[in-house]
Protein backbone atom coordinates (compact mmCIF):
# COMPACT_ATOMS: atom_id res chain seq x y z
CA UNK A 1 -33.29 -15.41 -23.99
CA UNK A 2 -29.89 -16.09 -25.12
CA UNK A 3 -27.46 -17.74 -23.07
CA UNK A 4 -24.99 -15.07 -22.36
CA UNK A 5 -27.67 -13.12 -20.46
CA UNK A 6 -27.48 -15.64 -17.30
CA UNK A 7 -23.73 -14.77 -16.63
CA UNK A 8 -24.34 -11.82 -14.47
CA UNK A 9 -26.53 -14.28 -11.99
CA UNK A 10 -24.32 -17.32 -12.09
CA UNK A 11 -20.82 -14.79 -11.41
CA UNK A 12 -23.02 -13.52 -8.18
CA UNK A 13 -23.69 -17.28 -7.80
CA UNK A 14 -20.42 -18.71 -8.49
CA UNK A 15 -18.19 -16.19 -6.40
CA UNK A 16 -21.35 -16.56 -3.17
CA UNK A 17 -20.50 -20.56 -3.43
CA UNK A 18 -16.50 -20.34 -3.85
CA UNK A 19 -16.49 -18.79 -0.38
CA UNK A 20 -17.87 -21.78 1.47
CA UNK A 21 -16.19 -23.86 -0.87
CA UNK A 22 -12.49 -22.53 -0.12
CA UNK A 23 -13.00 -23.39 3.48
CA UNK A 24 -12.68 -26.90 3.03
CA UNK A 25 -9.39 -26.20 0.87
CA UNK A 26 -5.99 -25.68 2.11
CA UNK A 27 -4.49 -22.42 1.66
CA UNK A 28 -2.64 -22.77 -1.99
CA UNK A 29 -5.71 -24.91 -3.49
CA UNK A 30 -7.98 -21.88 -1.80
CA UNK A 31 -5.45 -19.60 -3.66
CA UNK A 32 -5.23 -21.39 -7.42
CA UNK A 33 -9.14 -21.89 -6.51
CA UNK A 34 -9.71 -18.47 -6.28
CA UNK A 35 -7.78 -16.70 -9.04
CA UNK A 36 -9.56 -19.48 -11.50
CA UNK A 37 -12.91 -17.79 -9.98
CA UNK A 38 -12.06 -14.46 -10.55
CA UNK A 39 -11.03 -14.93 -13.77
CA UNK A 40 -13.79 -17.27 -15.41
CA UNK A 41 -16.20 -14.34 -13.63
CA UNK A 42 -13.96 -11.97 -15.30
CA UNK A 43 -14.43 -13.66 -19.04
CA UNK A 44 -17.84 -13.94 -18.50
CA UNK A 45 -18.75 -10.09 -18.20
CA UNK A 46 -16.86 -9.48 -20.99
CA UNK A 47 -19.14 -11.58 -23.07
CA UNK A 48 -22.00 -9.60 -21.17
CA UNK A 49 -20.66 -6.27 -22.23
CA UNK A 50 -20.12 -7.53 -25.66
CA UNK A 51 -23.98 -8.81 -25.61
CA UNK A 52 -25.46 -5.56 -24.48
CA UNK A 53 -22.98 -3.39 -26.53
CA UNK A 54 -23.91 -5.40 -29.43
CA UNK A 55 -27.70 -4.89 -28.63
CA UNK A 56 -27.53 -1.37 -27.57
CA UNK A 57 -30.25 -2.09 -24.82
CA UNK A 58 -30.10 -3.11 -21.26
CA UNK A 59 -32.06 -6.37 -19.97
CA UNK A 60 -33.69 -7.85 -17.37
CA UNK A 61 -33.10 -11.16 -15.77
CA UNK A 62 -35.93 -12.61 -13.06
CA UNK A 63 -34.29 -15.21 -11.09
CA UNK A 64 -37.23 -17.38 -11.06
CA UNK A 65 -39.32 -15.81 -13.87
CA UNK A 66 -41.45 -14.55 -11.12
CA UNK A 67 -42.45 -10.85 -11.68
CA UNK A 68 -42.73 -7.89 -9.03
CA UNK A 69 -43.52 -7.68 -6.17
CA UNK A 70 -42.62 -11.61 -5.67
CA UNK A 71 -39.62 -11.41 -7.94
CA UNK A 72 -36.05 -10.47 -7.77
CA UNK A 73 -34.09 -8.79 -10.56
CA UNK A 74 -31.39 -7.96 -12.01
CA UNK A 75 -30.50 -5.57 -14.64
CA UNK A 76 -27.71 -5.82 -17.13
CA UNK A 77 -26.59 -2.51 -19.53
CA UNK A 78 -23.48 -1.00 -20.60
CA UNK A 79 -22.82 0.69 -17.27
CA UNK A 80 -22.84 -2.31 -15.30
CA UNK A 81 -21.28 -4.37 -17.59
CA UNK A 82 -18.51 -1.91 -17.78
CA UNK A 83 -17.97 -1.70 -14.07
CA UNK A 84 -18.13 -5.55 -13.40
CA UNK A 85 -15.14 -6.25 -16.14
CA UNK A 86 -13.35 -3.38 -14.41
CA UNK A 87 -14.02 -5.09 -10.57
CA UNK A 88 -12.99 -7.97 -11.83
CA UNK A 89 -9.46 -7.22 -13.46
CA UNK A 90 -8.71 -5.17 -10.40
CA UNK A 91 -9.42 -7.43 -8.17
CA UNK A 92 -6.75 -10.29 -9.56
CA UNK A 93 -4.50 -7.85 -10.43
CA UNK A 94 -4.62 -6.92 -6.48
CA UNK A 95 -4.55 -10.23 -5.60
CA UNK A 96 -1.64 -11.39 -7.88
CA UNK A 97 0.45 -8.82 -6.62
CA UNK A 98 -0.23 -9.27 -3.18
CA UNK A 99 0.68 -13.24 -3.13
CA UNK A 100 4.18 -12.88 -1.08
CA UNK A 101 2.93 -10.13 1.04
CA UNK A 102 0.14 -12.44 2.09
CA UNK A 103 1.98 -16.02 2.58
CA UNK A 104 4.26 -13.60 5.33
CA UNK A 105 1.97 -11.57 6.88
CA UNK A 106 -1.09 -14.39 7.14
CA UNK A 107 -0.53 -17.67 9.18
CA UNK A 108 -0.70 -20.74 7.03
CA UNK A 109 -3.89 -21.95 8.58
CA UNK A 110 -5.75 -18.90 8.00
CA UNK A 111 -4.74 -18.22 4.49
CA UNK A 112 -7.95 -20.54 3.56
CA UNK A 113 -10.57 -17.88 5.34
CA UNK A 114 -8.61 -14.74 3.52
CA UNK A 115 -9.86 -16.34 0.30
CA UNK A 116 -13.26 -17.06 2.10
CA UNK A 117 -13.57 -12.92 2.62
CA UNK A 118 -12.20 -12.16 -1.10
CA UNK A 119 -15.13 -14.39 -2.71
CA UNK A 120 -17.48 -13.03 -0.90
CA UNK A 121 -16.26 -9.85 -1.59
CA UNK A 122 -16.20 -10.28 -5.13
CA UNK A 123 -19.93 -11.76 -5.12
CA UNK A 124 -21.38 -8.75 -3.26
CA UNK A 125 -19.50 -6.10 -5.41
CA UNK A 126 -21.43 -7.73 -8.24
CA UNK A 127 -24.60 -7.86 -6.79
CA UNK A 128 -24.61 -4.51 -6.50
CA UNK A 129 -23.36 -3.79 -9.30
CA UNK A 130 -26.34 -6.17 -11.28
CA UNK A 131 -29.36 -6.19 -8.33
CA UNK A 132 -32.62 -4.57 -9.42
CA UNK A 133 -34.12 -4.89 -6.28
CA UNK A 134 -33.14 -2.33 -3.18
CA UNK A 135 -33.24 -4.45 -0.62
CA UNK A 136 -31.06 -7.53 -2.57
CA UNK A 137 -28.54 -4.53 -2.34
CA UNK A 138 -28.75 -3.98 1.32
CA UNK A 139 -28.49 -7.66 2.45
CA UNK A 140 -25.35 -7.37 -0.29
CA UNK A 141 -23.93 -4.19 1.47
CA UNK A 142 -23.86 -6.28 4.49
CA UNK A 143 -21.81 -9.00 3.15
CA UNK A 144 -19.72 -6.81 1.67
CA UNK A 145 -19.20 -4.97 5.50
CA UNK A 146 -18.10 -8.62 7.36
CA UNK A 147 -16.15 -9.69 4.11
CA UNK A 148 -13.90 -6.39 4.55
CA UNK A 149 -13.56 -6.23 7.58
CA UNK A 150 -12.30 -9.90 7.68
CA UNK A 151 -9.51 -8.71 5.03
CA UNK A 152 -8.56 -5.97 7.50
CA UNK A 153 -7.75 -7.96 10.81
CA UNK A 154 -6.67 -11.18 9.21
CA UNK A 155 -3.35 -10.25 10.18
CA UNK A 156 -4.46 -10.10 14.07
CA UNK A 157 -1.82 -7.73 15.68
CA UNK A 158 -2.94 -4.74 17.72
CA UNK A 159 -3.80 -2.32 14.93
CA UNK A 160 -5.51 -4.45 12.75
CA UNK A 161 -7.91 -5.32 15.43
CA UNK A 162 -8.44 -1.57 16.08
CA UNK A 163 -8.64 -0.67 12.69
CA UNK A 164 -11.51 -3.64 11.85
CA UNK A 165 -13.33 -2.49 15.12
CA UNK A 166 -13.39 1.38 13.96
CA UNK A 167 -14.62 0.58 10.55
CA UNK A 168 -16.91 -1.95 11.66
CA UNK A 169 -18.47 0.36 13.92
CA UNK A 170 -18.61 3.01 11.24
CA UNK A 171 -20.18 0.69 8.70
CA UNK A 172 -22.89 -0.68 10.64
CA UNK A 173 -23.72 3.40 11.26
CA UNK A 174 -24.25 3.60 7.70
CA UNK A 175 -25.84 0.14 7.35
CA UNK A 176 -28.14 1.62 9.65
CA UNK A 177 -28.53 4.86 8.04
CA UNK A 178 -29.26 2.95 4.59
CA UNK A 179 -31.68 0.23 6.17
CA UNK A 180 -33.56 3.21 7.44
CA UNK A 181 -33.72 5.17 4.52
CA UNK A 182 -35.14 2.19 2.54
CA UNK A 183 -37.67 1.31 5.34
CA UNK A 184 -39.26 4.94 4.81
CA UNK A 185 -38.86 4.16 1.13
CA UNK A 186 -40.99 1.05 1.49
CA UNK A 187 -43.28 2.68 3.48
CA UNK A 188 -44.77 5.78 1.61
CA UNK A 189 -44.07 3.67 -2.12
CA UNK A 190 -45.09 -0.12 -1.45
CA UNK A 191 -42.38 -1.28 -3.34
CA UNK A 192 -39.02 -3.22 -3.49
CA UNK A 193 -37.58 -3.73 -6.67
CA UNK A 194 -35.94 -0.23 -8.23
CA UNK A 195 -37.66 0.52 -11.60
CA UNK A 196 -41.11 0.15 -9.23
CA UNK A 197 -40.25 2.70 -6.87
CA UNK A 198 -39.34 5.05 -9.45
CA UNK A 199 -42.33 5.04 -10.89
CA UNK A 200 -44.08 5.85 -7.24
CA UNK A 201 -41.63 8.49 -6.18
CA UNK A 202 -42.26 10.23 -9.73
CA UNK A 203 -46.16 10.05 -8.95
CA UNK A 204 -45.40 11.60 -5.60
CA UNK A 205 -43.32 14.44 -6.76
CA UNK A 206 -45.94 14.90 -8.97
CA UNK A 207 -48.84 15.58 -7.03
CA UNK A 208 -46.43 17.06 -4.14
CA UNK A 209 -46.84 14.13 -1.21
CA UNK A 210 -44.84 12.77 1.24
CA UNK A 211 -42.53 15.44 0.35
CA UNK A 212 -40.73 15.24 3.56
CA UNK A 213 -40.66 11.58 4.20
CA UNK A 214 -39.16 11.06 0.73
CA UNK A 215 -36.57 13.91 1.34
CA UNK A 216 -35.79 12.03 4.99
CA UNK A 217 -35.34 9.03 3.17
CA UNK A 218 -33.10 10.09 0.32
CA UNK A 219 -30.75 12.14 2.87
CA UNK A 220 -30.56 8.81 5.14
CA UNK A 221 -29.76 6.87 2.25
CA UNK A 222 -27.09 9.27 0.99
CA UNK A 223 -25.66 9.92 4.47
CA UNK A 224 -25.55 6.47 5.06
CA UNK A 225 -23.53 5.55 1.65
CA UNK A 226 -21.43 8.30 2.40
CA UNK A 227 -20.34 7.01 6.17
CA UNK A 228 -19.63 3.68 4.30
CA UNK A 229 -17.37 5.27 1.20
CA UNK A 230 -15.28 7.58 3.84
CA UNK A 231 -16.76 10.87 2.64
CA UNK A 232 -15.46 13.85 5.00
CA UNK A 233 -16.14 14.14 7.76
CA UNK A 234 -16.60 10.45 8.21
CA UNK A 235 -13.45 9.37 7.10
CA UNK A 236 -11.76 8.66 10.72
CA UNK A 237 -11.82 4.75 10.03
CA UNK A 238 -10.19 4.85 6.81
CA UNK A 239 -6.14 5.25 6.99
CA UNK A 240 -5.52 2.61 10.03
CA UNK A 241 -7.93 0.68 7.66
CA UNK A 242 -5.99 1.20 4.96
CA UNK A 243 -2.68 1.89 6.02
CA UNK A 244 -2.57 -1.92 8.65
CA UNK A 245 -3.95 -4.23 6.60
CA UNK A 246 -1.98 -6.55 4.35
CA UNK A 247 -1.14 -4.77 1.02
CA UNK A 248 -3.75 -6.86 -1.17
CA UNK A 249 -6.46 -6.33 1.46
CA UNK A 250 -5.38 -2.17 1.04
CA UNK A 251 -5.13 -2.24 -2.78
CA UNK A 252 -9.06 -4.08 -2.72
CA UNK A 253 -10.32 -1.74 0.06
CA UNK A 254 -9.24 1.12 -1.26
CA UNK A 255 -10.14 0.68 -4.95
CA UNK A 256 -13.09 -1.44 -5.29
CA UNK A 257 -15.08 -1.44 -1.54
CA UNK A 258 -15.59 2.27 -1.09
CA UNK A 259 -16.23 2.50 -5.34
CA UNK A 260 -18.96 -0.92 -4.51
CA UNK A 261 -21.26 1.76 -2.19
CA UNK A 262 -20.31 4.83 -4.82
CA UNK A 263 -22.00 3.18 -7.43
CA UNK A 264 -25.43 1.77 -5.12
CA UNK A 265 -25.64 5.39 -4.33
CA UNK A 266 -25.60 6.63 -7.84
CA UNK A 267 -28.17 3.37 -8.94
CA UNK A 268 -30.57 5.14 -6.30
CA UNK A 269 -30.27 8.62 -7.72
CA UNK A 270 -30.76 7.02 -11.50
CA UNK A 271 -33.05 4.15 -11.05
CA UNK A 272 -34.92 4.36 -7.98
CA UNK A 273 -35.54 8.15 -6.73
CA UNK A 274 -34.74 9.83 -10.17
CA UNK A 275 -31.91 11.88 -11.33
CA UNK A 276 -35.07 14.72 -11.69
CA UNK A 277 -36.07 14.48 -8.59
CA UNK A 278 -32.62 14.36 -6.75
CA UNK A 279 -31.43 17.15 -9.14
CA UNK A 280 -34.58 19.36 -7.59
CA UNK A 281 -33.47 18.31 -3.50
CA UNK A 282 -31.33 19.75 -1.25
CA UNK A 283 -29.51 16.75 -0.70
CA UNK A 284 -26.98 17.21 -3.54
CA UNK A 285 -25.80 20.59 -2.49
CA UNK A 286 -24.77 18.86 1.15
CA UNK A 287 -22.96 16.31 -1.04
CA UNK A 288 -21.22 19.24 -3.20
CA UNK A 289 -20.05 20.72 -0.09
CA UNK A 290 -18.74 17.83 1.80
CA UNK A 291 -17.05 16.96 -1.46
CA UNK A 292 -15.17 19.92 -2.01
CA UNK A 293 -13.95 19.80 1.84
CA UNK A 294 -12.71 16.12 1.37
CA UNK A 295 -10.91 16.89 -1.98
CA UNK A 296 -9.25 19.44 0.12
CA UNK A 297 -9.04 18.46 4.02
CA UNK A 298 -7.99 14.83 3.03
CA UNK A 299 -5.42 16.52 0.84
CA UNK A 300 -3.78 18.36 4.06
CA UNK A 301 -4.20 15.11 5.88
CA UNK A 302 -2.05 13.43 3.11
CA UNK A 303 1.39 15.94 3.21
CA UNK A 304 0.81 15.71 7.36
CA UNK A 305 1.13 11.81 7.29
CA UNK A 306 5.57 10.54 7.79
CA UNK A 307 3.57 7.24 6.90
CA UNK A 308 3.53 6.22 2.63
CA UNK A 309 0.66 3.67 3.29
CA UNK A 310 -1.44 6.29 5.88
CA UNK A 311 -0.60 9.67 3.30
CA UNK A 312 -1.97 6.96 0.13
CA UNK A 313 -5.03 6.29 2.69
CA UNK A 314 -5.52 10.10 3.31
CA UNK A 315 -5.29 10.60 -0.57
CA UNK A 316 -8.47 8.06 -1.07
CA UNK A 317 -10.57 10.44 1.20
CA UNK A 318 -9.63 13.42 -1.05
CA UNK A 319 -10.04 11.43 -4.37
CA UNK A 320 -13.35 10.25 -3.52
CA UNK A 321 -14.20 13.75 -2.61
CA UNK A 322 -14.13 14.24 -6.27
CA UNK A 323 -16.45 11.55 -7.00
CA UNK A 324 -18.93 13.24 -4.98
CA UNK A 325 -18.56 16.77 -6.18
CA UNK A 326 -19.27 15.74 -9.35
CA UNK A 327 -22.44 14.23 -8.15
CA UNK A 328 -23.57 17.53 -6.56
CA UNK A 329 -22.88 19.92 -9.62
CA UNK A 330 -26.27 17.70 -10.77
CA UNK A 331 -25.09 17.86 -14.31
CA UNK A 332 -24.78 14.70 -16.95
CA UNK A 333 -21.18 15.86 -17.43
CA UNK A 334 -20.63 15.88 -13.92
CA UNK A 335 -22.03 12.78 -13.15
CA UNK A 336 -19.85 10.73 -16.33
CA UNK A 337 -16.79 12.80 -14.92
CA UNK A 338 -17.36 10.96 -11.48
CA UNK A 339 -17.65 7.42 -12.67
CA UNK A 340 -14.92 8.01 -15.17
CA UNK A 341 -12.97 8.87 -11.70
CA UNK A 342 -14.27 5.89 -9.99
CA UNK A 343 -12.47 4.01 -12.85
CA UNK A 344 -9.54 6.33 -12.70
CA UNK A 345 -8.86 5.98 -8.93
CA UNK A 346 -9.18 2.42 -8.49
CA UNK A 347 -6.52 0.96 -11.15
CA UNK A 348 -4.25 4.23 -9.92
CA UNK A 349 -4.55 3.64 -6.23
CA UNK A 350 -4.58 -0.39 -5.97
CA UNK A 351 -1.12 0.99 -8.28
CA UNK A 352 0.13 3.12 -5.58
CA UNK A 353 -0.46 0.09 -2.69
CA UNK A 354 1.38 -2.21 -4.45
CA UNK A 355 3.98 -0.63 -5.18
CA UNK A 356 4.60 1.43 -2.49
CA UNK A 357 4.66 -2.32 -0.41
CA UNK A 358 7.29 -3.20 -2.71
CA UNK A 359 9.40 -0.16 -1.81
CA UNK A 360 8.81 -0.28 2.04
CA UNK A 361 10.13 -3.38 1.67
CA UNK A 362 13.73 -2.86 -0.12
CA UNK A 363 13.80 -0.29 2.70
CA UNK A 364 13.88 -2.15 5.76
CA UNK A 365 10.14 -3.15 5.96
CA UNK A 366 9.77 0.71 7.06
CA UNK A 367 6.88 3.18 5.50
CA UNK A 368 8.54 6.08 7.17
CA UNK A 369 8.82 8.87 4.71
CA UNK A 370 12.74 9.12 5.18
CA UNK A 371 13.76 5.38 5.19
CA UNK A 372 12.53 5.47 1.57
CA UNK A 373 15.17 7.65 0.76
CA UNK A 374 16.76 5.98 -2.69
CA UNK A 375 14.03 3.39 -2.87
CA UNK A 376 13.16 3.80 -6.35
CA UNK A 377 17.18 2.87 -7.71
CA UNK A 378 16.60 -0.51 -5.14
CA UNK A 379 13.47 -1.52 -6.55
CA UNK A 380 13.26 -0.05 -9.83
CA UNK A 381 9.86 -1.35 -11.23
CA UNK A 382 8.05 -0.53 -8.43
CA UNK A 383 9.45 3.23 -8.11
CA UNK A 384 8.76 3.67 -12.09
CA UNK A 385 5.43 2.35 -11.03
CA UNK A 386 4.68 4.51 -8.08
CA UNK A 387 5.93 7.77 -9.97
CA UNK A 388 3.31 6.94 -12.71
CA UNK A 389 0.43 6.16 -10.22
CA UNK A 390 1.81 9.57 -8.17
CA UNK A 391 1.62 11.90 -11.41
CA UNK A 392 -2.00 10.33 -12.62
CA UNK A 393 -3.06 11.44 -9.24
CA UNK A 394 -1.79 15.26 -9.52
CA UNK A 395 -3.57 14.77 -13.12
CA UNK A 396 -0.02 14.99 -15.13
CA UNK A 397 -0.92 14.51 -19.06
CA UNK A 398 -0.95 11.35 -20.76
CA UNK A 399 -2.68 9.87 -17.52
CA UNK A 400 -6.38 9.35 -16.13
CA UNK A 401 -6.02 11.64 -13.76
CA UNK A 402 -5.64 14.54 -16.24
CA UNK A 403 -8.98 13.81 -18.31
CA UNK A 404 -10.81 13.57 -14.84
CA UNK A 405 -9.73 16.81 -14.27
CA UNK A 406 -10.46 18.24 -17.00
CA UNK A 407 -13.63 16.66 -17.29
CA UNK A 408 -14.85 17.69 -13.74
CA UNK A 409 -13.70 21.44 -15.01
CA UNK A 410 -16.02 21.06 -17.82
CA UNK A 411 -18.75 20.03 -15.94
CA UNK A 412 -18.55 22.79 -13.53
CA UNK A 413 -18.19 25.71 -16.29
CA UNK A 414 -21.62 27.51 -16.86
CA UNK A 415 -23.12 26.23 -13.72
CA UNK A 416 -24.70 29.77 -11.94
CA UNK A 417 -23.72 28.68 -8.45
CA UNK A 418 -20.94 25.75 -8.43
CA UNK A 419 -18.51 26.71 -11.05
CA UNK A 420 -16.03 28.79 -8.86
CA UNK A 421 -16.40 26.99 -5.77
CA UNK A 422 -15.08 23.91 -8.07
CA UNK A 423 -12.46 25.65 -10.21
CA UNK A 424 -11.19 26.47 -7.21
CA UNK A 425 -11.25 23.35 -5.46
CA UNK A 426 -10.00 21.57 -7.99
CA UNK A 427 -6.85 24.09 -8.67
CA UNK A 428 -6.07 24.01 -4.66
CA UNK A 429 -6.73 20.19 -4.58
CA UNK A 430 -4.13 19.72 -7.11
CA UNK A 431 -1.45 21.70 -5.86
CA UNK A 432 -2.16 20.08 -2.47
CA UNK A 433 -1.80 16.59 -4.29
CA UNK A 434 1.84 17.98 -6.31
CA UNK A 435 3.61 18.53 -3.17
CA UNK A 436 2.71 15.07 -1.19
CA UNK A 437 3.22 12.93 -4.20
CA UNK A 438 6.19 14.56 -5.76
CA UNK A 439 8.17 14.95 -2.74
CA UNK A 440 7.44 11.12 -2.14
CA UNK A 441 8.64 10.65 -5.87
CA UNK A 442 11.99 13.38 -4.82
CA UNK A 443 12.70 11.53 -1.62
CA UNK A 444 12.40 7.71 -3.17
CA UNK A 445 14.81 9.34 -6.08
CA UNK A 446 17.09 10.81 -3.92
CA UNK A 447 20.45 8.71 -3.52
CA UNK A 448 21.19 7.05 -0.44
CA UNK A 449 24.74 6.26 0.87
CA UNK A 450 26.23 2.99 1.16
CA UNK A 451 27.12 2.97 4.74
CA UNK A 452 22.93 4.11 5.84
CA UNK A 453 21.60 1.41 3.91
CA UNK A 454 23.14 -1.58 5.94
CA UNK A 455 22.59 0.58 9.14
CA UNK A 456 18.50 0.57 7.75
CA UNK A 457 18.68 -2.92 6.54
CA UNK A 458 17.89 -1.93 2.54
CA UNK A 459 18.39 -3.92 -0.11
CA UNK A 460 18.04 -4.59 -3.31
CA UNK A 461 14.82 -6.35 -5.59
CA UNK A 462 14.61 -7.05 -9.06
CA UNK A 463 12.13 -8.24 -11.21
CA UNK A 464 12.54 -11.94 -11.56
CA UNK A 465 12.41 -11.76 -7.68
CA UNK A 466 8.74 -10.80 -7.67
CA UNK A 467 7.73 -11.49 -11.56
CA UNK A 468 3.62 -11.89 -10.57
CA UNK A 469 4.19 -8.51 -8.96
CA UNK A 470 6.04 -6.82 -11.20
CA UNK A 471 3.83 -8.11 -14.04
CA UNK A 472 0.60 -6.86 -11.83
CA UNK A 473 2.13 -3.24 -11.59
CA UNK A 474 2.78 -3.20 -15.15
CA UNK A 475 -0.54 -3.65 -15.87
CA UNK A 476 -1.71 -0.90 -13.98
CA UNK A 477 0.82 1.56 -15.64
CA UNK A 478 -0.64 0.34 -18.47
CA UNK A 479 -4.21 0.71 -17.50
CA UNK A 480 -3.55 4.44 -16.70
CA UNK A 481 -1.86 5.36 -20.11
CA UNK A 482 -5.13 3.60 -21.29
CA UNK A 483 -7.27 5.56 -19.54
CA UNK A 484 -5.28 8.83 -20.57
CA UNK A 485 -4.64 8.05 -23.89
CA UNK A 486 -7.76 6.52 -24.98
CA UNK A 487 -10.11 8.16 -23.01
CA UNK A 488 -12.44 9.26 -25.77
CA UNK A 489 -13.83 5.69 -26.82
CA UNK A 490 -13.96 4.87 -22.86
CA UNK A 491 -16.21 7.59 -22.44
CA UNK A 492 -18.14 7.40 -24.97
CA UNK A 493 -19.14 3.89 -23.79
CA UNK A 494 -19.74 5.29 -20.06
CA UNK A 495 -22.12 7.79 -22.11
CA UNK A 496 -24.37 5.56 -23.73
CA UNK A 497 -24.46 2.98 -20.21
CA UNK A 498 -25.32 6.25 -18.27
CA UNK A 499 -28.10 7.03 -21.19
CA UNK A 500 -29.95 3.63 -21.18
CA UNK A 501 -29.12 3.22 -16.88
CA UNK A 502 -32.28 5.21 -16.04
């Protein structure tokens, strides 16, 4: 075994011990601490994705070297390796571009147990990204739960509070849900680890028993995910969550969180119940549907909301509406057009947090639609910014957006049953998206005279004000040209991870 292939345990195991250790550190030595964590754990997943690129098959690591069923696992290919660099450079990005937002909003001696939540966050995010084993992944889901909902009420006013109490209690629903789903799993297959209870759910759809438990148990554990990720309908929790919190905790939330229970949920149709087997359930035409009515409902949400931060929020539950339709056309193409989105909407909507912070702020610390009238000319980075994060999201050329689009169109053309239903979708969806982005991108263009700014309390930013920030949203431009621009090689690569993730 070669050196490189313990990095994906000792990131879980470095980012698990930084959160204790940060508690014992003042606020800017938990800070420096914690940027030095993410990025080491950064640099070391690239080395893993060059390993298994270089290799061209996946491994497995047994913490241990004890084998099933007294072993734990994990499981390193292209997919994961992928989605852990990804995690990772969102995740400082968010957090570098977040610093002054969080030194005002957070009291000095509680800035120590934000960076507590964010290592922990970043540890369970990998795990299950990495775990082979199902249950490792629900202990991880639960760490992942407390961590965010630490990031949403660290501020500790009113709505915070509220907000952390609604999506608690909607999280441990679908904690529940999940736990469940596995226990009935467990049951009827005797097994733990993934690859294992493939092998026995094959065998049982096979010979044609415990049809119904197994079908019980999928739909818990989908149902379950789906609660946690904000699929409509059970999106109530999601734009006080979003919309509250501090701006870092919004951009993390928002892009990596939901995206952290996305990609369990497509590890269990892939490597523990089958893609086969889920392709031939019922389950995935529920998940089609509720898709297609969050890409739109969450859309109408969106233009409803006078808020910037609460219409972004609303715009999450129609985005990852997407992600799910794709999973229910039960195509390859459909499935590589959804994590290509998961990619897509996390560096474009961490994007749209930050700098839509930035211009609330040269606006008189107000989100309300009209105060950001002429925000753009006061902060000019962050409006560029916003209007490139805006136009990925209708799916404007050049951008990620676009080749998501077009690949979820692909996927959907030929299908007997699912191709209108999502042409249609997505053509309503993105006309929905054009007129709650673009009149945000009119109204922040649209001039402002002297006399209403001082009566509003606007002013003025520029770039050496905020260079951490402005370098962060730069990035993220840049990510999203990347994305549109380069998007063959980048899915290629998704291609041959989803090939060998089985």
């Amino acid at each position: 075994m070669e050196f490189v292939q313990n990095f994906p345990f000792i990131c879980i195991i470095l980012s698990l011990f930084s959160g204790p250790l940060s508690s014992i550190l003042n606020g800017k030595k938990a800070k420096w601490w914690n940027t030095f964590v993410i990025t080491v754990i950064g640099v070391m997943n690239v080395c893993v994705l060059a390993f298994v690129v270089r290799t061209g098959e996946p491994y497995v690591y047994r913490m241990g070297h004890f084998s099933a069923p007294w072993g734990n696992e994990i499981r390193v290919g292209i997919l994961e390796a992928v989605m852990a660099v990804f995690f990772c450079a969102t995740m400082l990005l968010c957090m570098l571009g977040g610093i002054k937002e969080r030194e005002e909003e957070i009291e000095e001696s509680k800035q120590n147990l934000y960076y507590i939540m964010v290592n922990l966050l970043l540890s369970s995010l990998l795990a299950l990204i990495y775990t082979n084993d199902l249950f490792t992944a629900y202990v991880f889901v639960e760490i992942n739960t407390i961590s965010a909902c630490g990031l949403i009420m660290i501020r500790q006013n009113g709505r915070t509070i509220v907000a952390a109490t609604r999506y608690m209690i909607m999280s441990l629903l679908g904690s529940g849900m999940l736990l469940l789903g596995i226990c009935f799993l467990y049951s009827i297959t005797g097994h733990l680890l993934m690859s294992n209870i493939q092998q026995a759910v094959w065998n049982l759809h096979e010979t044609g028993e415990y049809q119904v438990p197994l079908l019980v148990a999928v739909g818990l554990m989908c149902v379950g995910l789906a609660v946690k990720s904000a699929l409509f309908p059970f999106h109530g929790w999601l734009p006080d969550a979003y919309g509250y919190s501090t701006v870092s905790s919004a951009a993390i939330l928002s892009s990596l969180v939901s995206k952290g229970y996305i990609f369990l949920l497509l590890k269990i149709f892939y490597r523990v119940i089958g893609f086969e087997v889920i392709r031939d359930s019922k389950v995935i035409h529920v998940l089609f549907v509720f898709g297609i009515a969050g890409m739109i409902i969450g859309s109408i949400d969106a233009i409803r909301e006078n808020s910037i931060r609460r219409m972004i929020a609303y715009s999450s539950v129609a985005q990852i509406g997407y992600i799910y339709m794709g999973f229910g056309l039960g195509t390859e193409l459909g499935v590589l057009a959804s994590v290509f989105h998961i990619i897509c909407h996390a560096a474009t909507k961490a994007l749209l947090f930050l700098s839509a912070s930035s211009l609330t702020e040269v606006s008189g610390d107000s989100t309300n639609f009209f105060d950001l009238t002429g925000a753009g000319y006061r902060d000019k980075v962050a409006g560029v910014a916003f209007t490139a994060g805006s136009l990925s999201m209708v799916g404007f050329p050049m951008l990620g957006g676009f080749i998501s689009k077009i690949l979820f169109a692909q996927a959907a053309v030929g299908h007997a049953y699912k191709m209108l239903p999502t042409l249609i979708a997505l053509a309503i969806s993105t006309i929905l998206n054009t007129v709650y982005f673009l009149k945000t991108v009119i109204r922040i263009y649209t001039p402002m005279r002297p006399e209403e700014k001082k009566e509003r309390g606007c002013k003025t930013a520029a770039m050496k004000e905020q260079p951490v920030k402005a370098a962060a949203l730069i990035c993220f431009v840049a990510l999203n040209l990347v994305l549109g621009l380069f998007s063959q090689p980048i899915l290629m690569l998704l291609e041959r991870g989803l090939s060998m993730f089985a």
